[in-house]
Protein backbone atom coordinates (compact mmCIF):
# COMPACT_ATOMS: atom_id res chain seq x y z
CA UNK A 1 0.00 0.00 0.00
CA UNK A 2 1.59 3.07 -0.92
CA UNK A 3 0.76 5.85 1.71
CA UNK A 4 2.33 8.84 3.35
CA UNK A 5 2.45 9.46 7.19
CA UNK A 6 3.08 12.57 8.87
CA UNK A 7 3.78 12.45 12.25
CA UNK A 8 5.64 14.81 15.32
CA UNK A 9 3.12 17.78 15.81
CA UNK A 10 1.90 18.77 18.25
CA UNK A 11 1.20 22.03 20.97
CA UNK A 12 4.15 24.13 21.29
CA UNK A 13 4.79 27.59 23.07
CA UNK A 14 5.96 30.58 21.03
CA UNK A 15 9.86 30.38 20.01
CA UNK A 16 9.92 26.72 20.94
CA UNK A 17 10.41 24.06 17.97
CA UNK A 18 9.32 20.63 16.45
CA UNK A 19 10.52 17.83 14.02
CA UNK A 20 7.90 16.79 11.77
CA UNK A 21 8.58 13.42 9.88
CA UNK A 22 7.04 12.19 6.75
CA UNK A 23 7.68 8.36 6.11
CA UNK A 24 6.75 6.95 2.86
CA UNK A 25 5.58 3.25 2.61
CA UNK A 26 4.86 1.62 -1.04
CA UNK A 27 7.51 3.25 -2.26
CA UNK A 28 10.86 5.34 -2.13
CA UNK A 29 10.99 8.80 -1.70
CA UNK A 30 14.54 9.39 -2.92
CA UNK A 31 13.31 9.60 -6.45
CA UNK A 32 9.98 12.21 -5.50
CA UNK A 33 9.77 15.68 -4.73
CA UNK A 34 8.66 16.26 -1.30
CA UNK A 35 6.63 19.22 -0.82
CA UNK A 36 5.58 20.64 2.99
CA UNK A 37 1.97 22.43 2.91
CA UNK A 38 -0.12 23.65 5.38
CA UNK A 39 -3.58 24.97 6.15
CA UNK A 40 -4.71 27.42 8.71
CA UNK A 41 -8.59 27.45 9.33
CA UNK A 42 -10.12 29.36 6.86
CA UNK A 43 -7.21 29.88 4.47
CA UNK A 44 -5.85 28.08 1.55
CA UNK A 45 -3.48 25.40 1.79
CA UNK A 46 -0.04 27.08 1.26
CA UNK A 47 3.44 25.65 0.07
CA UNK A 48 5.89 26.60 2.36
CA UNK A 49 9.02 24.39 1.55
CA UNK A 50 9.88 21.59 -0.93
CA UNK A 51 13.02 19.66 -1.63
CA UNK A 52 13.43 18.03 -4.87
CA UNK A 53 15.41 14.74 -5.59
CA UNK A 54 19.12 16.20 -5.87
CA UNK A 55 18.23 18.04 -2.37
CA UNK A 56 17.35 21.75 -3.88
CA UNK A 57 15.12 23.20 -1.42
CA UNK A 58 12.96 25.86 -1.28
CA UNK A 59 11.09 27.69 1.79
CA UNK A 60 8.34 30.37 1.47
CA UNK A 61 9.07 33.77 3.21
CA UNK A 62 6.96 33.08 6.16
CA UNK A 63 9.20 30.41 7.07
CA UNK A 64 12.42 31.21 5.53
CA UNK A 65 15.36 31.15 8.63
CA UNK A 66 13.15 29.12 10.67
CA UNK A 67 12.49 26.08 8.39
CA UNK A 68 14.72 23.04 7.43
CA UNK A 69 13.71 20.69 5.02
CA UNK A 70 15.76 17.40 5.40
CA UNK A 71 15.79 14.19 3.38
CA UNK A 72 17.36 10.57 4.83
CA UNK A 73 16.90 7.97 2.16
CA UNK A 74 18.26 5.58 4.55
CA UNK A 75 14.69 5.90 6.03
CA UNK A 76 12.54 6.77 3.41
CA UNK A 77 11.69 9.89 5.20
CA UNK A 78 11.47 13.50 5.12
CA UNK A 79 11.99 15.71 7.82
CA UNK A 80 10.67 19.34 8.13
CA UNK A 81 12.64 20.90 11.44
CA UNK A 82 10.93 24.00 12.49
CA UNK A 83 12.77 26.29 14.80
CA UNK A 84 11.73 29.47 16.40
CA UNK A 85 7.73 29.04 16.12
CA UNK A 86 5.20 32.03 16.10
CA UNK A 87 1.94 31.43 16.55
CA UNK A 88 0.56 32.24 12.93
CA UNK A 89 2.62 28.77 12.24
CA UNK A 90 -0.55 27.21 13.46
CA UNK A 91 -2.08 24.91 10.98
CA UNK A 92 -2.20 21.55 10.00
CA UNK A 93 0.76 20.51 7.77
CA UNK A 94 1.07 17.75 5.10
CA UNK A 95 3.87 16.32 3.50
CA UNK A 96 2.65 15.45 -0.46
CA UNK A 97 5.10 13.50 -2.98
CA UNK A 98 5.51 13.89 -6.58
CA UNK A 99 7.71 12.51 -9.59
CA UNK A 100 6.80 15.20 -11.99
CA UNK A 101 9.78 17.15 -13.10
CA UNK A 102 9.46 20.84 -13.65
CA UNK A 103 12.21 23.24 -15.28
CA UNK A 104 10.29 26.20 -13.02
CA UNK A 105 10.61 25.22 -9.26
CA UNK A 106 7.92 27.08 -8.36
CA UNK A 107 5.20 24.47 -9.28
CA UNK A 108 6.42 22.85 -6.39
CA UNK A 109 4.52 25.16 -3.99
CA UNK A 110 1.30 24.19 -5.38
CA UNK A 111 -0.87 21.27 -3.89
CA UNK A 112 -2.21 20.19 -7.70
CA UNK A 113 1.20 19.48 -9.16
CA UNK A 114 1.41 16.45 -6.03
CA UNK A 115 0.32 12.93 -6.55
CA UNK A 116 0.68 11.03 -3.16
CA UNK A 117 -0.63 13.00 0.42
CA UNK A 118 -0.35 12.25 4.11
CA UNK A 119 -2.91 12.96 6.03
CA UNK A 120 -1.91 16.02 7.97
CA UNK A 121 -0.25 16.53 11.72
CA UNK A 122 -1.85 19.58 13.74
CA UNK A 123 0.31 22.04 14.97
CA UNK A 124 -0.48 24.48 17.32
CA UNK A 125 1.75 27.51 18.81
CA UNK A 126 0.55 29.17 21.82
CA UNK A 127 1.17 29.78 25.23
C-alpha cells in the first residue's frame, strides 16, 4: 500500500520548535519531490518548503530562517525541522510526494502538481 504518514506535531509555546517526519511506505521517496503544505482554518493550503530529488530546497518567506527541510533515504523519510515558532505557524501541515519534473521550481509550492498526500499533523503555537 503506498501511503504517506506525517507524524511529530503537536502544541508548542511561542519560540519553541518541532521535528515533523514524513515516512513513505509503497515506495521510495529518494526519487519524489517532497513538498511541505499547510492549512490554517479558513485559508488556503499554502506551500511553504519543498526539496526536490538532488536536495534543492525551497522555503516560502513566512518560514524562511526558521524552516529546514531534510531528506534521509536511509529511512525513506522527510523531515521538516521548524525552529523558532510564532503562533501564525498554526495549521495543519502535510507532507505530499511527486515525480513530476518541472524546469520552473515554483510548481512545487502548489498542492495540484502532487500525486501522493499524508494525512496532515496539527500544529499548534501558543502559550
Amino acid at each position: 500500500q503506498v501511503q504517506l504518514v506525517e507524524s511529530g506535531g503537536g502544541l508548542v509555546q511561542p519560540g519553541g520548535s518541532l521535528r515533523l517526519s514524513c515516512a513513505a511506505s509503497g515506495f521510495t521517496l529518494d526519487t519524489y519531490t517532497i513538498g511541505w503544505f499547510r492549512q490554517a482554518p479558513g485559508k488556503e493550503r499554502e506551500g511553504i518548503s519543498f526539496i526536490r530529488r538532488r536536495a534543492t530546497t525551497y522555503y516560502a518567506d513566512s518560514v524562511k530562517g526558521r524552516f529546514t527541510v531534510i531528506r534521509d533515504n536511509t529511512k525513506n523519510t522527510v523531515y521538516l525541522q521548524m525552529n523558532s515558532l510564532k503562533p501564525e505557524d498554526t495549521a495543519v501541515y502535510y507532507c505530499a510526494a511527486t515525480q513530476t519534473s518541472y524546469s520552473d521550481s515554483y510548481y512545487y509550492t502548489y498542492p495540484n502538481t502532487y500525486f501522493y498526500w499524508g494525512q496532515g499533523t496539527q500544529v499548534t503555537v501558543s502559550s
